[in-house]
PDB file of N, CA and C in Angstrom:
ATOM      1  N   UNK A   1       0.803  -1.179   0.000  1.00  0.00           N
ATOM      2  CA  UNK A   1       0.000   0.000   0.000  1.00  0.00           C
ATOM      3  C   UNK A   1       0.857   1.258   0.000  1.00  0.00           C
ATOM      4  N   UNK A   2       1.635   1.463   0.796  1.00  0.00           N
ATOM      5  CA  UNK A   2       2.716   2.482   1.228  1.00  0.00           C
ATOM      6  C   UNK A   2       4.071   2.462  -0.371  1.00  0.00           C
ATOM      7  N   UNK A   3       3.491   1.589  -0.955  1.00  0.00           N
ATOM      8  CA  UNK A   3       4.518   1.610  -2.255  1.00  0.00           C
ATOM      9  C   UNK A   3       3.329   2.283  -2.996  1.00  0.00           C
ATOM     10  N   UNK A   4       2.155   2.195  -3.446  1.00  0.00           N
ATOM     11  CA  UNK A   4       1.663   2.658  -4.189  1.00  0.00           C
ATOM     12  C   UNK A   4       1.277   4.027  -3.649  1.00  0.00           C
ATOM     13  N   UNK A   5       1.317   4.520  -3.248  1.00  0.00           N
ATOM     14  CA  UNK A   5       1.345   6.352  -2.505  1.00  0.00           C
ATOM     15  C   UNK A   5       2.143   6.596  -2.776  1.00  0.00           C
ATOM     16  N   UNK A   6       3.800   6.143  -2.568  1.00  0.00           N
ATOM     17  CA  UNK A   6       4.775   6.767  -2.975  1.00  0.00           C
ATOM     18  C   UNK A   6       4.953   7.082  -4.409  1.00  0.00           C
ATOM     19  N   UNK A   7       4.957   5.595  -5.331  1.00  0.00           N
ATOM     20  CA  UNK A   7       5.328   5.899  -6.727  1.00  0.00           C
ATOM     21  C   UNK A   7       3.848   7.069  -7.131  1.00  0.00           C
ATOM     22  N   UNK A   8       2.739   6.925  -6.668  1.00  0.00           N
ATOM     23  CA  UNK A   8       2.160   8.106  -6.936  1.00  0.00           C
ATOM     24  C   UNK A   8       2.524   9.484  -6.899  1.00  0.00           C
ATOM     25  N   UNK A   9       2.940   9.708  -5.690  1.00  0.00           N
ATOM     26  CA  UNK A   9       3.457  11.473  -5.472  1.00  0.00           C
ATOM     27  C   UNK A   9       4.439  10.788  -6.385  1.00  0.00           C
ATOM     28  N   UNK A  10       5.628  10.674  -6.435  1.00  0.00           N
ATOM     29  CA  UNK A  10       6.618  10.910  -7.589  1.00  0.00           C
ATOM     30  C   UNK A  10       6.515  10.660  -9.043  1.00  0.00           C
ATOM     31  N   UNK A  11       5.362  10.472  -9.413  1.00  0.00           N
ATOM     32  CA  UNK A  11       4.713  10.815 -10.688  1.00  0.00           C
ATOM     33  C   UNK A  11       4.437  11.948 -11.152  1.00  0.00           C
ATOM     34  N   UNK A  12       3.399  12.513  -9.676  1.00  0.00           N
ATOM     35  CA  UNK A  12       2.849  13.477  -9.647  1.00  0.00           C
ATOM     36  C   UNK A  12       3.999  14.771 -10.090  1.00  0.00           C
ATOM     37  N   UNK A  13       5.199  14.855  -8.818  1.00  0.00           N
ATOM     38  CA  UNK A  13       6.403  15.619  -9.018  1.00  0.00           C
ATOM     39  C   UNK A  13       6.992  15.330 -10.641  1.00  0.00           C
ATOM     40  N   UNK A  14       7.054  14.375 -10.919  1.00  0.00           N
ATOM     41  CA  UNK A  14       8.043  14.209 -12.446  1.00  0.00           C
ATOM     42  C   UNK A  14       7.177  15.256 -13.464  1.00  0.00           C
ATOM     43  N   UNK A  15       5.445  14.824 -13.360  1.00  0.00           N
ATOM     44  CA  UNK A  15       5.002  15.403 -13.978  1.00  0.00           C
ATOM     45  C   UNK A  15       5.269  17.287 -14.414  1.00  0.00           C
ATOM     46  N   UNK A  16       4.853  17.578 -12.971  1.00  0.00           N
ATOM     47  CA  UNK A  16       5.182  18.772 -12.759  1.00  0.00           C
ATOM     48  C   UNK A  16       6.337  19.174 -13.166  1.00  0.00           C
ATOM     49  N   UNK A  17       7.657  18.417 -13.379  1.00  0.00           N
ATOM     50  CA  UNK A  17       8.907  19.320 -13.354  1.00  0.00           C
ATOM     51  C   UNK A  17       8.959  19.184 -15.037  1.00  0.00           C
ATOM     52  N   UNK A  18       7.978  17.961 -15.573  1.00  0.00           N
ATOM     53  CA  UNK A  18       8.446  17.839 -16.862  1.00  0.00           C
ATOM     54  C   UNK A  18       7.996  19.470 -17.391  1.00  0.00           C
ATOM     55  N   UNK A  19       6.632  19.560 -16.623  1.00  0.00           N
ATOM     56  CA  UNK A  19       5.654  20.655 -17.251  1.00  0.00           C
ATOM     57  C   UNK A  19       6.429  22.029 -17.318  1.00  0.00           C
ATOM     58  N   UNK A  20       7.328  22.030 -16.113  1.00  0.00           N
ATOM     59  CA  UNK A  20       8.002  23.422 -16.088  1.00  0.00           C
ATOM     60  C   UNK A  20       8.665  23.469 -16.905  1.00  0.00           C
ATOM     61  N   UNK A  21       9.789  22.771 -17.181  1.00  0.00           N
ATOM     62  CA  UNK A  21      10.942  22.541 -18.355  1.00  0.00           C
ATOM     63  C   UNK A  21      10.339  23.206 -19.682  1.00  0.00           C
ATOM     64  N   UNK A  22       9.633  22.296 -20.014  1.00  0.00           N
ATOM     65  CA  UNK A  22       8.303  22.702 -20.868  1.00  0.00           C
ATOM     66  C   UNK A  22       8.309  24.426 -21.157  1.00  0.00           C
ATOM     67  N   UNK A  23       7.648  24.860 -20.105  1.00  0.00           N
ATOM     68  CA  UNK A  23       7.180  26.293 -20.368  1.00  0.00           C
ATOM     69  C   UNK A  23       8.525  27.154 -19.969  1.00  0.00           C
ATOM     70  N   UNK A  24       9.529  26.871 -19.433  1.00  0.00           N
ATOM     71  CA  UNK A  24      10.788  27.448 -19.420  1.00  0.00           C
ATOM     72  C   UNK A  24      11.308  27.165 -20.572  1.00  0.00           C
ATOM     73  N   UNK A  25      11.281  26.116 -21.943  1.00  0.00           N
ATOM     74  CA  UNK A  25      11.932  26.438 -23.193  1.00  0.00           C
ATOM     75  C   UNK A  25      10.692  27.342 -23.918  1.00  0.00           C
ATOM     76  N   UNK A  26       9.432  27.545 -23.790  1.00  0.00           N
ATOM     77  CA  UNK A  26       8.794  28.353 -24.292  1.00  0.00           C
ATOM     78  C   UNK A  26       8.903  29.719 -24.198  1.00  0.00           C
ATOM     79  N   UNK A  27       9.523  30.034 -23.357  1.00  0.00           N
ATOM     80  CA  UNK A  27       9.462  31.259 -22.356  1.00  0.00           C
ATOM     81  C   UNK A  27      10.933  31.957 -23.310  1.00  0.00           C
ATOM     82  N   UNK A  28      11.934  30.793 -23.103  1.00  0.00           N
ATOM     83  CA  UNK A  28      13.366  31.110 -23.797  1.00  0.00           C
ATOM     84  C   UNK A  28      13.553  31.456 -25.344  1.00  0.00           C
ATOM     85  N   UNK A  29      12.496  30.213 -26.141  1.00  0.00           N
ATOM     86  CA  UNK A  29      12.248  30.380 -27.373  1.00  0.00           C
ATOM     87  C   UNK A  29      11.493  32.450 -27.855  1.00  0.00           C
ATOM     88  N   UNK A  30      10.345  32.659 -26.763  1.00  0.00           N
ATOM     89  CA  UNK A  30      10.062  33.675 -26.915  1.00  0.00           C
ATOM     90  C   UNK A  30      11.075  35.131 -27.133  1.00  0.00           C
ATOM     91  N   UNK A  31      11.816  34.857 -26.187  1.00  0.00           N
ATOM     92  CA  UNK A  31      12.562  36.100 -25.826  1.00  0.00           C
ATOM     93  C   UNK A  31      14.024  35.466 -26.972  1.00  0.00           C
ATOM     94  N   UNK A  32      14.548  34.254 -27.695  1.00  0.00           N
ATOM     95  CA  UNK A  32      15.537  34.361 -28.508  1.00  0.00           C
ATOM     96  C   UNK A  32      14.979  34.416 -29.939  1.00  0.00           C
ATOM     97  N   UNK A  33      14.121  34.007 -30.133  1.00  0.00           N
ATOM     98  CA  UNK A  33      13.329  34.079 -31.396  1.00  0.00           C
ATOM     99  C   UNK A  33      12.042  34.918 -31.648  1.00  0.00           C
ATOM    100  N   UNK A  34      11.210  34.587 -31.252  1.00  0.00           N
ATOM    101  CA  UNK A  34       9.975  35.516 -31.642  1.00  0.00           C
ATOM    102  C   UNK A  34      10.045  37.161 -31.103  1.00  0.00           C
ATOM    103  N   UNK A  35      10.579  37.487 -30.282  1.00  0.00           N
ATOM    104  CA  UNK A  35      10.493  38.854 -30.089  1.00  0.00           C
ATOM    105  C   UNK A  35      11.383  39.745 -31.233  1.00  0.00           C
ATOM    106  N   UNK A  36      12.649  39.158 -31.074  1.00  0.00           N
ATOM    107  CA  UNK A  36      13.907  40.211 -32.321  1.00  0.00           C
ATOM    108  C   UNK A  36      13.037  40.406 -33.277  1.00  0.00           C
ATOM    109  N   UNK A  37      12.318  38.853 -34.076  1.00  0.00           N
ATOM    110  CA  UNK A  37      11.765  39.176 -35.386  1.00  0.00           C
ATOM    111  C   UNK A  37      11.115  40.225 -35.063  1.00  0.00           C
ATOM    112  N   UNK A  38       9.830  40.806 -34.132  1.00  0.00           N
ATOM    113  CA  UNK A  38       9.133  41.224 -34.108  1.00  0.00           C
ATOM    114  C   UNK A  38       9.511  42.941 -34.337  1.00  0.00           C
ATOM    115  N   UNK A  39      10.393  42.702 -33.686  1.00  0.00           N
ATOM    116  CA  UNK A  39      11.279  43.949 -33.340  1.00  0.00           C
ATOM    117  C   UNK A  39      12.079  43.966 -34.702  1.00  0.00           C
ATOM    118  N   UNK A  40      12.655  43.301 -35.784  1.00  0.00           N
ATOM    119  CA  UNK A  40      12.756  43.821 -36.568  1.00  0.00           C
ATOM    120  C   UNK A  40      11.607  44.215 -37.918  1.00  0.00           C
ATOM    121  N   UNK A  41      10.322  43.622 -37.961  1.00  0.00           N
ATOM    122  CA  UNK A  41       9.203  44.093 -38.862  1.00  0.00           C
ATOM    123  C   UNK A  41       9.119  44.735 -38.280  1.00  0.00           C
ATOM    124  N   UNK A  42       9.044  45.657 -36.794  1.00  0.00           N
ATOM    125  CA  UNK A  42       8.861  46.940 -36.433  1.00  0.00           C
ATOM    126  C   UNK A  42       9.229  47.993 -37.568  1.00  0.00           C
ATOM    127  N   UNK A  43      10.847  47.481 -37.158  1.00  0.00           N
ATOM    128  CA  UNK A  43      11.633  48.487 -37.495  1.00  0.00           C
ATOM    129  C   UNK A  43      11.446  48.525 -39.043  1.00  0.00           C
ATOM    130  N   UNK A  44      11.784  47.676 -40.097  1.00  0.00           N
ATOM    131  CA  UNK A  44      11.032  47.631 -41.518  1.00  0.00           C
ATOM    132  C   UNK A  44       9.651  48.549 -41.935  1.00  0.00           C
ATOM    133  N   UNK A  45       9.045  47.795 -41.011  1.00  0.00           N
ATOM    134  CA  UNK A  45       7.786  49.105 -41.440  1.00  0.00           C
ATOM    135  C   UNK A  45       7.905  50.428 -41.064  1.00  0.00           C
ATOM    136  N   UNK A  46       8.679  50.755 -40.119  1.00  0.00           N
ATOM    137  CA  UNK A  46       8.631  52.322 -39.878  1.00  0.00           C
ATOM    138  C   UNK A  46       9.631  52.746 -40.926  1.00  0.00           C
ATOM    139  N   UNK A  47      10.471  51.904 -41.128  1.00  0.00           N
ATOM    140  CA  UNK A  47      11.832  52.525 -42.310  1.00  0.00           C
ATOM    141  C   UNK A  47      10.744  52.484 -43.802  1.00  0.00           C
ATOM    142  N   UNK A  48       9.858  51.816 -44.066  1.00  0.00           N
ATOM    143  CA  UNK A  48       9.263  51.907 -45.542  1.00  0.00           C
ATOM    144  C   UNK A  48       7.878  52.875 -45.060  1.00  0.00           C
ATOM    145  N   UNK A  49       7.220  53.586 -44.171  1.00  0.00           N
ATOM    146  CA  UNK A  49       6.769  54.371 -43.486  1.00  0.00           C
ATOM    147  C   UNK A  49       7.643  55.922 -43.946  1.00  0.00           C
ATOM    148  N   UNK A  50       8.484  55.793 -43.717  1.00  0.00           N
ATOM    149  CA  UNK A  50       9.433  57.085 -43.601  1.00  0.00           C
ATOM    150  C   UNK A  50      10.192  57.531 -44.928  1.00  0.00           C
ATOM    151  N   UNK A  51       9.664  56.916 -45.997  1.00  0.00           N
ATOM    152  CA  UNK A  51      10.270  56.996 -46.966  1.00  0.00           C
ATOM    153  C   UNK A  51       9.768  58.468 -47.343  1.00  0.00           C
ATOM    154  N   UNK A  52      11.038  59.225 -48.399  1.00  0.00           N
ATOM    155  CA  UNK A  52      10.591  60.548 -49.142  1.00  0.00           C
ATOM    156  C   UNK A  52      11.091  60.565 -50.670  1.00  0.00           C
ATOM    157  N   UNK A  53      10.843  61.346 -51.172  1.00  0.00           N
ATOM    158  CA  UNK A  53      11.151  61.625 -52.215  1.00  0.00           C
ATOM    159  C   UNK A  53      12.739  61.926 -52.402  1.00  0.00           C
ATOM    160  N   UNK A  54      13.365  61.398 -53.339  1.00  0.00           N
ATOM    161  CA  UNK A  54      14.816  61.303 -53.426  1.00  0.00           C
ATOM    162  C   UNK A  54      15.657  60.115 -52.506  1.00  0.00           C
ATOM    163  N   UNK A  55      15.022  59.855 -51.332  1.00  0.00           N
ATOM    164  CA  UNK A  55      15.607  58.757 -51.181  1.00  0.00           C
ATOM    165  C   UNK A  55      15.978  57.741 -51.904  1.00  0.00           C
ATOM    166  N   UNK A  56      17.577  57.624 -51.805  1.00  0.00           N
ATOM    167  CA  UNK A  56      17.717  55.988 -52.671  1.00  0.00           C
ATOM    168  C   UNK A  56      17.891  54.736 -51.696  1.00  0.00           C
ATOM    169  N   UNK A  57      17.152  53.828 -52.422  1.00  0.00           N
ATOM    170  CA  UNK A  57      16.946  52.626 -52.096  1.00  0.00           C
ATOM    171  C   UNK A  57      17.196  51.384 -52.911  1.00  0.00           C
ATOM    172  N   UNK A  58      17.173  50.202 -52.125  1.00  0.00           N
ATOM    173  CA  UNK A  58      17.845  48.400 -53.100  1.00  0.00           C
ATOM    174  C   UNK A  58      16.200  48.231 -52.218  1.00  0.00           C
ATOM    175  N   UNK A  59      15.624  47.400 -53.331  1.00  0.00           N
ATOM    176  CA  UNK A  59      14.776  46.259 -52.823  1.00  0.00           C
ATOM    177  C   UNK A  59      15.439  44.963 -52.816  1.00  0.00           C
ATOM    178  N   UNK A  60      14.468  44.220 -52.120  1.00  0.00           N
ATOM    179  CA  UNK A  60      14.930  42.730 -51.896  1.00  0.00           C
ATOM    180  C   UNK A  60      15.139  42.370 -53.040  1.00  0.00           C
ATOM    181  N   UNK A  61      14.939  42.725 -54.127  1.00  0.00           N
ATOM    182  CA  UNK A  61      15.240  41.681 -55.034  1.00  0.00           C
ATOM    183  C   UNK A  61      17.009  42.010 -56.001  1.00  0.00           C
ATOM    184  N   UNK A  62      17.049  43.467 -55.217  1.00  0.00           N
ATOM    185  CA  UNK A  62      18.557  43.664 -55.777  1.00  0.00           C
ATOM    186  C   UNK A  62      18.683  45.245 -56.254  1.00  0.00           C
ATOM    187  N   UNK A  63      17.141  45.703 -57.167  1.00  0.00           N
ATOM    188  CA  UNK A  63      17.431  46.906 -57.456  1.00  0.00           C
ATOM    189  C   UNK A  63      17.980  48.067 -56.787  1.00  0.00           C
ATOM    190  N   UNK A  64      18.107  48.931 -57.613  1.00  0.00           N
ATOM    191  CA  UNK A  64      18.680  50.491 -56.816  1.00  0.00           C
ATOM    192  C   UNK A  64      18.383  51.009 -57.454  1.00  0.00           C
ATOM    193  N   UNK A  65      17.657  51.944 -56.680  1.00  0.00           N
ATOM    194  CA  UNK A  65      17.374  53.041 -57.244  1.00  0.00           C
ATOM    195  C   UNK A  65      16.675  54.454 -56.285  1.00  0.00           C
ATOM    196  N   UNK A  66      16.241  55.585 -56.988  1.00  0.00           N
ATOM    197  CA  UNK A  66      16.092  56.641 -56.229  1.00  0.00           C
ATOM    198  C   UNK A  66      14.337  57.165 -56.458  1.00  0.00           C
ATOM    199  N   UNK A  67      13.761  57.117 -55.367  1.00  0.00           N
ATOM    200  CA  UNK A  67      12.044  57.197 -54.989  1.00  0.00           C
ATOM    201  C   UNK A  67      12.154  58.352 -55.654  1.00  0.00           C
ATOM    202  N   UNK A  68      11.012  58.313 -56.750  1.00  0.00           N
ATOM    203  CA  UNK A  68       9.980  59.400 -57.504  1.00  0.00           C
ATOM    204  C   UNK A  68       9.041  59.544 -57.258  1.00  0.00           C
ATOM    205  N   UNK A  69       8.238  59.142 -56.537  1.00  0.00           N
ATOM    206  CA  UNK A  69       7.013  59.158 -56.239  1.00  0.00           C
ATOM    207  C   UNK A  69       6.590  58.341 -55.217  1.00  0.00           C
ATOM    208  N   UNK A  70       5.518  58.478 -54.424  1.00  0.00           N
ATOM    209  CA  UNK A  70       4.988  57.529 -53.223  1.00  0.00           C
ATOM    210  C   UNK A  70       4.000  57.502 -53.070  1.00  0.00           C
ATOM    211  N   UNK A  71       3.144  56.830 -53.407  1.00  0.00           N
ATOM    212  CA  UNK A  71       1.474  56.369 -53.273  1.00  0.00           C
ATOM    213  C   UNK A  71       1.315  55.244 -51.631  1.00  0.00           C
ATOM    214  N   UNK A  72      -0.027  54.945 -51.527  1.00  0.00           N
ATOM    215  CA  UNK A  72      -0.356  54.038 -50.104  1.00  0.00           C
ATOM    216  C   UNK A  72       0.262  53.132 -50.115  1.00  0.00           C
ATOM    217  N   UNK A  73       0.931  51.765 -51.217  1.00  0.00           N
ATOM    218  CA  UNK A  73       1.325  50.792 -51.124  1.00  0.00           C
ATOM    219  C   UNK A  73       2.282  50.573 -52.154  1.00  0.00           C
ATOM    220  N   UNK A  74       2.459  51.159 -53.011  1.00  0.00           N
ATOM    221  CA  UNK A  74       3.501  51.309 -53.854  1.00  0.00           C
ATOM    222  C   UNK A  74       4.421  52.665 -54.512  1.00  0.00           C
ATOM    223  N   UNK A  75       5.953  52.247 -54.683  1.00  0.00           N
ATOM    224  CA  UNK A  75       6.178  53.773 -55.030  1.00  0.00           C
ATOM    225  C   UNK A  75       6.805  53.469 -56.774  1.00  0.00           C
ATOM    226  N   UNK A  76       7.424  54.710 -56.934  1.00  0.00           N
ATOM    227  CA  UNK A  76       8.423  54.520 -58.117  1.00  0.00           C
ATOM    228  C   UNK A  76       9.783  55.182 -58.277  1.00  0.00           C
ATOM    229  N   UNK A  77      10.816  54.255 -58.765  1.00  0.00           N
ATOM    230  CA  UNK A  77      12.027  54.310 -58.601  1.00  0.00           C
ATOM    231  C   UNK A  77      12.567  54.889 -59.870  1.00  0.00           C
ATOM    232  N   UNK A  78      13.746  55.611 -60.087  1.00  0.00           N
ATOM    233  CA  UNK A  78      14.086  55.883 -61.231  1.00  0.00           C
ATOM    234  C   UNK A  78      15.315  55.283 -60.877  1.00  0.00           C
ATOM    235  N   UNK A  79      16.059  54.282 -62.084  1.00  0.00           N
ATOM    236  CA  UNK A  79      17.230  53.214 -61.725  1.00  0.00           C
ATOM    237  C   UNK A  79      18.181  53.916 -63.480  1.00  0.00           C
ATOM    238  N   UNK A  80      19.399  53.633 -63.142  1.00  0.00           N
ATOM    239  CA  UNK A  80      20.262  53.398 -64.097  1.00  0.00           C
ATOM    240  C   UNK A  80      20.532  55.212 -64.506  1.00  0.00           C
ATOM    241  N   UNK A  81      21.624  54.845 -66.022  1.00  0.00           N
ATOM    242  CA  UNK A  81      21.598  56.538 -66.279  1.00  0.00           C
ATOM    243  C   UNK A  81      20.559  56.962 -67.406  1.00  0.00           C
ATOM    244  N   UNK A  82      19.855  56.433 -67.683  1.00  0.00           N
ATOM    245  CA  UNK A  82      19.129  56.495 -68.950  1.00  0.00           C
ATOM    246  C   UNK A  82      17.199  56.669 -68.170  1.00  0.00           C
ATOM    247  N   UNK A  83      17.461  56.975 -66.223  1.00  0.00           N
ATOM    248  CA  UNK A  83      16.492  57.043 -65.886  1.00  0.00           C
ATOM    249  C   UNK A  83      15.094  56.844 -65.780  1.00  0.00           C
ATOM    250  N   UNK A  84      15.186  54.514 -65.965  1.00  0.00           N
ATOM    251  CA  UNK A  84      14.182  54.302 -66.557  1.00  0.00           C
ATOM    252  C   UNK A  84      13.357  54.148 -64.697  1.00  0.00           C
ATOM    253  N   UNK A  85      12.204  54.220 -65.159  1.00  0.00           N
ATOM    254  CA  UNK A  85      10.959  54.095 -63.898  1.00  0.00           C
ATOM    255  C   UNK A  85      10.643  52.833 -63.694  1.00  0.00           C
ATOM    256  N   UNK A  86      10.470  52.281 -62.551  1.00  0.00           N
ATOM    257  CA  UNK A  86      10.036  50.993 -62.531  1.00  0.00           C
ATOM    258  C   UNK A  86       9.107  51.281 -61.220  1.00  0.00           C
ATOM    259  N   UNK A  87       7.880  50.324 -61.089  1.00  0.00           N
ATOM    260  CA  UNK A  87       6.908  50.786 -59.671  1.00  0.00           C
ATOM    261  C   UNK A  87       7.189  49.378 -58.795  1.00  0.00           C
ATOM    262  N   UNK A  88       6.797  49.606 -57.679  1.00  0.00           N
ATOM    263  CA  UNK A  88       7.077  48.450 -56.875  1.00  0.00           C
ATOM    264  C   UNK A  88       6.431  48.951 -55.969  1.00  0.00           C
ATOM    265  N   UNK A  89       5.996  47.446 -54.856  1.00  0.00           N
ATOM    266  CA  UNK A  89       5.162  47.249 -53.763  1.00  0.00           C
ATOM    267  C   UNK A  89       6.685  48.049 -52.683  1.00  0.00           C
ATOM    268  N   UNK A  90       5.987  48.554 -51.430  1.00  0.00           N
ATOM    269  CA  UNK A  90       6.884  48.992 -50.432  1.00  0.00           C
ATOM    270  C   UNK A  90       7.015  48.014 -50.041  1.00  0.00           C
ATOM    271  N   UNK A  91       6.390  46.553 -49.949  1.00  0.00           N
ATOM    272  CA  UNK A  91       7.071  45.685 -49.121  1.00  0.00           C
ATOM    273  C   UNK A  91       8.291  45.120 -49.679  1.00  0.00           C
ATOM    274  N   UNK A  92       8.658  45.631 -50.591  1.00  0.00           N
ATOM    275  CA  UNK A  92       9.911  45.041 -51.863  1.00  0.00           C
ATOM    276  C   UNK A  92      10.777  45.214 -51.206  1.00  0.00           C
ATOM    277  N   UNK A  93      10.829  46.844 -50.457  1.00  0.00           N
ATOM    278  CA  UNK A  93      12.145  47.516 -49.941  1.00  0.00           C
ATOM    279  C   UNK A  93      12.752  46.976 -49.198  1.00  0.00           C
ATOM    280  N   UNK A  94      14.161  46.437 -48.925  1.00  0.00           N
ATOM    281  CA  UNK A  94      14.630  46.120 -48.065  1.00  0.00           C
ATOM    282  C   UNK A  94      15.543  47.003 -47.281  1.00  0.00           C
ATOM    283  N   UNK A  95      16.258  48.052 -47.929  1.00  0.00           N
ATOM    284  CA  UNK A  95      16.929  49.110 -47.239  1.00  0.00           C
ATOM    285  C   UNK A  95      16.982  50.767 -47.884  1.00  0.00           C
ATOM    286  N   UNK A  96      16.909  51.761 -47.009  1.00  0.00           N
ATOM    287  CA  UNK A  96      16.687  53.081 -47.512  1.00  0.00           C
ATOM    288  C   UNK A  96      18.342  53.259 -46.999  1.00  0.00           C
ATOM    289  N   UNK A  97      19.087  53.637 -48.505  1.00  0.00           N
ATOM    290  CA  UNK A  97      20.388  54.011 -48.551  1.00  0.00           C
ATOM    291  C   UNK A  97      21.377  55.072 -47.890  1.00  0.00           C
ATOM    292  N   UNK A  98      20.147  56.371 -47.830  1.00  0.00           N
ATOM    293  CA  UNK A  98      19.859  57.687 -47.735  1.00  0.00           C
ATOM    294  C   UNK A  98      19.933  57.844 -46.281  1.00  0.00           C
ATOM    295  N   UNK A  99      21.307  58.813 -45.928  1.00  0.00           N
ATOM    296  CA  UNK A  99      21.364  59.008 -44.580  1.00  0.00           C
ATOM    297  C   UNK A  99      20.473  60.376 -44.402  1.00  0.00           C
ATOM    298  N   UNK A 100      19.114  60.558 -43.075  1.00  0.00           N
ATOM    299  CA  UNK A 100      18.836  61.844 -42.893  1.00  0.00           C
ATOM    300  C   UNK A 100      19.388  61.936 -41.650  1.00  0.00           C
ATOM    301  N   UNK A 101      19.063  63.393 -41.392  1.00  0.00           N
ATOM    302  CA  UNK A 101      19.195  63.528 -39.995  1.00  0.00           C
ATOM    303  C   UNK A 101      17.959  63.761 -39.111  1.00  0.00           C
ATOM    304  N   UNK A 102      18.395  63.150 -38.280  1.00  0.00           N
ATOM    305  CA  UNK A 102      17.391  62.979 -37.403  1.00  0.00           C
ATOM    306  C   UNK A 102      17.099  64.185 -36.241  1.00  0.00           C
ATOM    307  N   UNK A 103      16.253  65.298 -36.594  1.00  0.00           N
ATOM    308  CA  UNK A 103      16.438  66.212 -35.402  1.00  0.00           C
ATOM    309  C   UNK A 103      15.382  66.445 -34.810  1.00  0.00           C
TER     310      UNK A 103
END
């Protein structure tokens, strides 16, 4: 009788410590993975947010070029020396080249 009480509570305990382990790699996963990303689409959207006219920019896919225009979801770039236009989604952008200052 006194054997089966025991291996009970220490079930009970294994259980529990498995459970913590558990939510302590969830907890870790949060704060090494899911937050940075988050924190960097922050930062992406406020940088394609902040875009102006003359800024030059590379989209993800490689281009360069310098913003002519800016509509709600797409802008247009003038690339090369022969200043051809090409339009693209803002989510294309991957970096604004163009140092401002920030005052």
């Amino acid at each position: 009788m006194q054997f089966l009480a025991a291996s009970t509570a220490g079930g009970t305990l294994s259980s529990l410590s498995i459970f913590a382990v558990i939510i302590v790699m969830f907890v870790v996963m949060y704060f090494f993975m899911i937050r940075p990303q988050k924190k960097k689409e922050k930062e992406a959207k406020n940088m394609r947010d902040n875009l102006v006219v003359g800024d030059e920019i590379t989209t993800i896919g490689g281009i360069v070029g310098r913003v002519v225009s800016l509509k709600e979801d797409t802008i247009v770039i003038e690339t090369g020396a022969d200043r051809e236009k090409i339009r693209i989604k803002k989510w294309a952008i991957q970096s604004v080249d163009t140092l401002h200052d920030d005052k």
